[in-house]
Protein backbone atom coordinates (compact mmCIF):
# COMPACT_ATOMS: atom_id res chain seq x y z
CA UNK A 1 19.83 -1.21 -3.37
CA UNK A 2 20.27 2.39 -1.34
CA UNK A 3 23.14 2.83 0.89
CA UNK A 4 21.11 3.23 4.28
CA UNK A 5 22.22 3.71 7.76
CA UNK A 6 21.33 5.26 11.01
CA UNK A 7 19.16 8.29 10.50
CA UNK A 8 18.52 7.29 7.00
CA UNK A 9 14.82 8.04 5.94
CA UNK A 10 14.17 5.75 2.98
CA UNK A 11 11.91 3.53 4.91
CA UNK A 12 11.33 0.94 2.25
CA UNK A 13 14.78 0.06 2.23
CA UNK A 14 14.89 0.11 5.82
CA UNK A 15 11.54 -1.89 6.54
CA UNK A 16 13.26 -4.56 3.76
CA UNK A 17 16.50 -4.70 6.29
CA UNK A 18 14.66 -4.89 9.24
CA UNK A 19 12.74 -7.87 8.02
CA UNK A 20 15.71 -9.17 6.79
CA UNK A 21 17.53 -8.63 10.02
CA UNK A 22 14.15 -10.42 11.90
CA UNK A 23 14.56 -13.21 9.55
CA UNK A 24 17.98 -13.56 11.24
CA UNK A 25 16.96 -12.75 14.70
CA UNK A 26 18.51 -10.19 15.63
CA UNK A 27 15.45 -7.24 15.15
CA UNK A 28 12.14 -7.41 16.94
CA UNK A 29 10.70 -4.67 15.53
CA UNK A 30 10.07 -3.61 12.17
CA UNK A 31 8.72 0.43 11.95
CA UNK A 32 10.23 1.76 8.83
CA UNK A 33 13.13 3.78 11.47
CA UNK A 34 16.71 3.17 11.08
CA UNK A 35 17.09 3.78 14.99
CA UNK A 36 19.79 2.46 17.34
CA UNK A 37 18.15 -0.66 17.82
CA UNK A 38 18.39 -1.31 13.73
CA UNK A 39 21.75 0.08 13.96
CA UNK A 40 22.99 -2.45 16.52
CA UNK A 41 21.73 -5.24 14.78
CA UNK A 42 22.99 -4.25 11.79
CA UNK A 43 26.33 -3.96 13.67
CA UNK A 44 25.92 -7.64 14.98
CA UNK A 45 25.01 -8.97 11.56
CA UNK A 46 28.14 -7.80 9.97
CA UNK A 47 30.54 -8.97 12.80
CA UNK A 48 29.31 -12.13 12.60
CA UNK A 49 29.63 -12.56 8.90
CA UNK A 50 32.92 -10.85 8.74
CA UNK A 51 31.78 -7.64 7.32
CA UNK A 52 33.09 -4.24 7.97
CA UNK A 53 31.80 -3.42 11.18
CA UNK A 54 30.72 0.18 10.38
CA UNK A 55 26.67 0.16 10.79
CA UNK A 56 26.79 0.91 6.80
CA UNK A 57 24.47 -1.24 4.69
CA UNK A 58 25.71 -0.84 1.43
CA UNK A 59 26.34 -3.33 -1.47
CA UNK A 60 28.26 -6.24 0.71
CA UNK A 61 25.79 -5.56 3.50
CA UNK A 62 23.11 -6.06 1.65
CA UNK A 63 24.21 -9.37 -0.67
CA UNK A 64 25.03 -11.14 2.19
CA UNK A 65 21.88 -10.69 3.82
CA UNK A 66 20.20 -11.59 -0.10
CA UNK A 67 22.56 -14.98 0.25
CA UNK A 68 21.52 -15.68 3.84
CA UNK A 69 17.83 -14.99 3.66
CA UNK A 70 16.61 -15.99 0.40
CA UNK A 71 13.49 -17.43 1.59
CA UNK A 72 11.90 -13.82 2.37
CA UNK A 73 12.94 -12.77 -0.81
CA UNK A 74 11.09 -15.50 -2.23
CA UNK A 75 7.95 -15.06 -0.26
CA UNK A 76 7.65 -11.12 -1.45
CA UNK A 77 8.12 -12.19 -4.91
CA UNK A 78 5.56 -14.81 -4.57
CA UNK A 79 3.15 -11.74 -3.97
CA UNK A 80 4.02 -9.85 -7.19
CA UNK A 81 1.57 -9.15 -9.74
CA UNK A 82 2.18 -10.56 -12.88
CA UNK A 83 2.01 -10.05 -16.70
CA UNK A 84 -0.88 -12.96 -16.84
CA UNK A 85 -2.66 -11.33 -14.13
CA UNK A 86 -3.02 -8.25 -16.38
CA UNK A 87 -3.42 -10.53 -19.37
CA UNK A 88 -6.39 -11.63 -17.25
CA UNK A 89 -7.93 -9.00 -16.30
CA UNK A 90 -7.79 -6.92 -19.76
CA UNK A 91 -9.81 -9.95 -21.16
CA UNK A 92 -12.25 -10.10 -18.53
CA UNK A 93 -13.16 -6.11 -18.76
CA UNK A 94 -12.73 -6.47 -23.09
CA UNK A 95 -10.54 -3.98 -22.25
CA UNK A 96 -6.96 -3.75 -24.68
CA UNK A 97 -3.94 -4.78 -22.34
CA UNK A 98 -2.35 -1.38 -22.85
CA UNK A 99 -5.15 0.15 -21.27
CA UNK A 100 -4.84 -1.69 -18.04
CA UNK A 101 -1.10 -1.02 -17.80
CA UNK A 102 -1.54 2.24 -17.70
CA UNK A 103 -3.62 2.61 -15.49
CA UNK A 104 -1.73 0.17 -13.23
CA UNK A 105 1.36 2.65 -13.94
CA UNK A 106 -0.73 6.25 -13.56
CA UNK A 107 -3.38 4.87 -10.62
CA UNK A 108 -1.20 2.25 -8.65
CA UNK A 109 0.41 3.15 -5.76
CA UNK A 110 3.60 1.57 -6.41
CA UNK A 111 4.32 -1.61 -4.75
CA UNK A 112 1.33 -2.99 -2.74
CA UNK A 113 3.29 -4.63 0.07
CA UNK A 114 5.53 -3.27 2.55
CA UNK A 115 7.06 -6.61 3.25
CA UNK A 116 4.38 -8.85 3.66
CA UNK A 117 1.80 -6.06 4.61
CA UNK A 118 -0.14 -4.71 2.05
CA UNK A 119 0.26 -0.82 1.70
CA UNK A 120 -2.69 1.24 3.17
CA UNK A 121 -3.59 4.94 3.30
CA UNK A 122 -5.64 5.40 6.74
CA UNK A 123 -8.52 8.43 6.25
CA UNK A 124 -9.22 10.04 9.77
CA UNK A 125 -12.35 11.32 7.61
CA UNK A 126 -13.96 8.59 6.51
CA UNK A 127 -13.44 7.21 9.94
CA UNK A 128 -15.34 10.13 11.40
CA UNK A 129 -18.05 8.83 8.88
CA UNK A 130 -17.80 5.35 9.48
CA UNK A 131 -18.36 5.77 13.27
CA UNK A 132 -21.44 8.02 12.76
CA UNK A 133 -22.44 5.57 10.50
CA UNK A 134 -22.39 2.63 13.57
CA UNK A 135 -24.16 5.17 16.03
CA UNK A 136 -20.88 6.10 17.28
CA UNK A 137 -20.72 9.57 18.77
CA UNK A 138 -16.59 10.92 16.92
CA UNK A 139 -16.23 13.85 18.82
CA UNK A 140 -16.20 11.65 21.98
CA UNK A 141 -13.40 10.22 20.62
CA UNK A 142 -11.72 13.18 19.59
CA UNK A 143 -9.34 14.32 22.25
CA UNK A 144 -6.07 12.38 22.02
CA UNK A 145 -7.02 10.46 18.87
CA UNK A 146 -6.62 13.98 16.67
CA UNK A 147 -4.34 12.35 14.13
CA UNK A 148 -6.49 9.64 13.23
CA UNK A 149 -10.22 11.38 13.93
CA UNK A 150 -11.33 14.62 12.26
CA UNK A 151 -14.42 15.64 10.74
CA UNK A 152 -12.93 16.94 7.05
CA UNK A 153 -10.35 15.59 5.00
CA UNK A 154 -6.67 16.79 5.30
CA UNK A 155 -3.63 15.00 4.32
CA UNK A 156 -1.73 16.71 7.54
CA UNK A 157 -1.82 13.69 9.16
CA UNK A 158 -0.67 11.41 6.89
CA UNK A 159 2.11 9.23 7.83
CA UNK A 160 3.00 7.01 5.20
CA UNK A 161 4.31 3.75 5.35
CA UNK A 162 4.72 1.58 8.45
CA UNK A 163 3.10 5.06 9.92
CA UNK A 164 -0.08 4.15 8.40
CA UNK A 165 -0.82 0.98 10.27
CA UNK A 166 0.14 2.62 13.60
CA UNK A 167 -2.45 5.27 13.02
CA UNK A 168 -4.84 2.01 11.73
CA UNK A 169 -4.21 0.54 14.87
CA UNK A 170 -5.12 3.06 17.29
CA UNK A 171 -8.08 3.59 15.54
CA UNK A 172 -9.18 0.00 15.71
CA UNK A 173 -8.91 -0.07 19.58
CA UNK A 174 -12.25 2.79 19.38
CA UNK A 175 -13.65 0.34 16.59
CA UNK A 176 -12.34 -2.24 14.44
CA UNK A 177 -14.92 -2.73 11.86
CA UNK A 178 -14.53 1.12 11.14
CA UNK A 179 -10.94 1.38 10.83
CA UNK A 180 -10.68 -1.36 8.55
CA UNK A 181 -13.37 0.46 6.56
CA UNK A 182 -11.90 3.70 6.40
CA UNK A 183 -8.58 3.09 4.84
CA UNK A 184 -7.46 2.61 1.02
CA UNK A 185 -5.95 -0.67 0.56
CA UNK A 186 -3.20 -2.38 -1.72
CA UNK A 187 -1.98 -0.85 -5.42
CA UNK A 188 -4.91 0.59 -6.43
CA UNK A 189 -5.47 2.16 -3.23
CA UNK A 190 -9.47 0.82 -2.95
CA UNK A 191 -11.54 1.75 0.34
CA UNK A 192 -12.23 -0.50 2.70
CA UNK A 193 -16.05 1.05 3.05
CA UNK A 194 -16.71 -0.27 -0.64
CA UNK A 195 -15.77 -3.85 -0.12
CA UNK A 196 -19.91 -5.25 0.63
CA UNK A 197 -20.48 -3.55 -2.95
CA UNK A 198 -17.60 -5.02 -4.58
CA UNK A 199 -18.41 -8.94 -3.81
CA UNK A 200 -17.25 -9.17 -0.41
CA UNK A 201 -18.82 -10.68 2.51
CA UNK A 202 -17.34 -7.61 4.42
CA UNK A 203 -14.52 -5.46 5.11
CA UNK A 204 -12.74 -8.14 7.30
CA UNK A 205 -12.93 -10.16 4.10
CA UNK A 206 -11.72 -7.62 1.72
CA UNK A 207 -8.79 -7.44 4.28
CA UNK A 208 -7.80 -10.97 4.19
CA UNK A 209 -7.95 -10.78 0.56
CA UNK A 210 -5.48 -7.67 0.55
CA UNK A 211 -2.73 -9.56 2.11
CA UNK A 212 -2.97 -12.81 0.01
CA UNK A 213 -1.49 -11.46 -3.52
CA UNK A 214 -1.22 -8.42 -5.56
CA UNK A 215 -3.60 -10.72 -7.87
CA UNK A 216 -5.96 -9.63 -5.56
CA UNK A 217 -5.88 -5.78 -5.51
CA UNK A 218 -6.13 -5.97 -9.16
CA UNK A 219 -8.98 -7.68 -8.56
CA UNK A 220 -10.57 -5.53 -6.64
CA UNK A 221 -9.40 -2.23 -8.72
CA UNK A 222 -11.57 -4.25 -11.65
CA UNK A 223 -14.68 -5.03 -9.14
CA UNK A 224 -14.45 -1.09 -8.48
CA UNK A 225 -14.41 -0.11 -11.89
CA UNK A 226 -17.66 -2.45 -13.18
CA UNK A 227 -20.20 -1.18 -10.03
CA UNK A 228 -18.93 2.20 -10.74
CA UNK A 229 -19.98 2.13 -14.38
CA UNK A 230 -15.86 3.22 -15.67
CA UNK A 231 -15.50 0.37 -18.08
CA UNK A 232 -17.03 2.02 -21.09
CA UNK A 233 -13.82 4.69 -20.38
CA UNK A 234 -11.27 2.37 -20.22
CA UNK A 235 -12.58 0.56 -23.41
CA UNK A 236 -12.73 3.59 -25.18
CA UNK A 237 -9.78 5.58 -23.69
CA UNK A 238 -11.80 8.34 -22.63
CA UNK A 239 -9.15 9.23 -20.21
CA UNK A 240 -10.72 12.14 -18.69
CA UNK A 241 -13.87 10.39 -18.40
CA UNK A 242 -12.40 7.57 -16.39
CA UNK A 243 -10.06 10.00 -14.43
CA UNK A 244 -12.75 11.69 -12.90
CA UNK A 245 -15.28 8.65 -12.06
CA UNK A 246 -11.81 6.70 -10.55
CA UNK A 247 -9.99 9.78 -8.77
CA UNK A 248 -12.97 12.55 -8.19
CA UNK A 249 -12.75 16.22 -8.70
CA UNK A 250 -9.02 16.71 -8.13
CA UNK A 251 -7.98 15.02 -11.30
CA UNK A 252 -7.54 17.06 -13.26
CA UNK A 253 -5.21 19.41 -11.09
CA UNK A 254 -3.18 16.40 -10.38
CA UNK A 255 -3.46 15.48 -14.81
CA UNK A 256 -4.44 12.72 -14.20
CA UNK A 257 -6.08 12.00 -17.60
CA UNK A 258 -2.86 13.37 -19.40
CA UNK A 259 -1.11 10.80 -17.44
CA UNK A 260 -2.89 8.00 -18.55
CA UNK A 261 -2.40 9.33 -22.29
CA UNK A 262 0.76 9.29 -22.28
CA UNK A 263 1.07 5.88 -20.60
CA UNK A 264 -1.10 4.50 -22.82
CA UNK A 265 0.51 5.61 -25.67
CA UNK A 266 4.03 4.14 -24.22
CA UNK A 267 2.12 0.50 -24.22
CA UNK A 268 0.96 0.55 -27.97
């Protein structure tokens, strides 16, 4: 694990601490920021396990909170995707097995919880859309919300991370249905707005699903791919095909389809 302490900017490790340090109550809050309040309780953890008390978490740190808490540990594996889930899925799309792990290496967007939350990408674009879309006047919403509301995409505002589902939840207090709509969800980073087309009763649905398994985004990556005619790509690795249906105009700028080549080839 990283050596993290106050200051330190490798929120994953730090939102895995923090949850750890929750588990042990001594943390409230868990926002990805190795603050003073983290760095206290980190403080108070190792006093009272007879650690160094230096605000450190490094190796001793961090296996003593692993022996302690094992039960969260558990609980975020039990969320993991898994090689019969691919197995699964390959079958399913008569797709070969290599084909689908590459993708899931090339298209995935790493992990797809932070913690138990899955990991979203919030779109003040699409929300600008959505809320048209309901008969909802956006620029009335504009003033204060600029970081989450704008009429033309821009990754300027992104936050990443726990950042993500602060900007998700100040859009849900102007509408919920819309937020939830207008942000990419779990590994395969899949849009809320598609989730009526994919099988889902409705966004709120798709949702639930999201935070019940990594099973499920993989799921949902496959749903995507069949109602947006990609399958015949993946079958026949025509990578650039399938690169451009899956991530749109910019793929080949960000070689995409060379990416999945090479993966591929690495699963053979």
């Amino acid at each position: 694990m990283d050596v993290i302490k106050k200051g330190s900017r490798k929120e994953r490790a730090v939102i895995l601490l923090q949850a750890l340090l929750s588990e042990a109550g001594l943390l409230e809050t868990i926002d990805g920021v190795f603050g003073p309040g983290t760095d206290r309780a980190v403080k108070a953890f190792q006093a009272q396990n007879g650690l160094v008390v230096d605000g450190i978490v490094g190796q001793k740190t961090w296996t003593t909170l692993f022996a302690l808490f094992p039960g969260l540990l558990q609980r975020l594996k039990a969320k993991y995707l898994q090689e019969e889930d691919m197995v699964h899925a390959a079958r399913d799309l008569g797709v070969e097995l290599a084909a689908i792990k590459a993708v899931n290496e090339v298209e995935s967007a790493g992990p797809g919880f932070i913690v138990e939350e899955p990991v979203i990408l919030f779109e003040g674009h699409v929300f600008w859309k959505e809320l048209a879309r309901k008969g909802i006047d956006p620029a009335l919403h504009r003033h204060g919300n600029e970081h989450i509301l704008y009429p033309k995409w821009t990754t300027s505002h992104y936050s990443g991370g726990r950042g993500e589902y602060r900007r998700l939840e100040a859009a849900k207090k102007i509408d919920e249905e819309a937020a939830l709509r207008s942000a990419s969800w779990g590994i395969f980073q899949v849009m809320g707005f598609n989730a009526e087309e994919l099988g889902y009763r409705d966004v709120f649905d798709f949702v639930d699903s999201m935070f019940r398994h990594e099973r499920e985004h993989l799921k949902a990556f496959c749903a995507y791919i069949r109602t947006h005619d990609l399958v015949h790509a993946l079958q026949v690795k025509d990578w650039r095909a399938f690169a451009k249906g899956y991530n749109g105009p910019l793929y080949e700028k960000n070689r995409y389809h060379t990416r999945l080549a090479r993966a591929y080839e690495r699963y053979t």
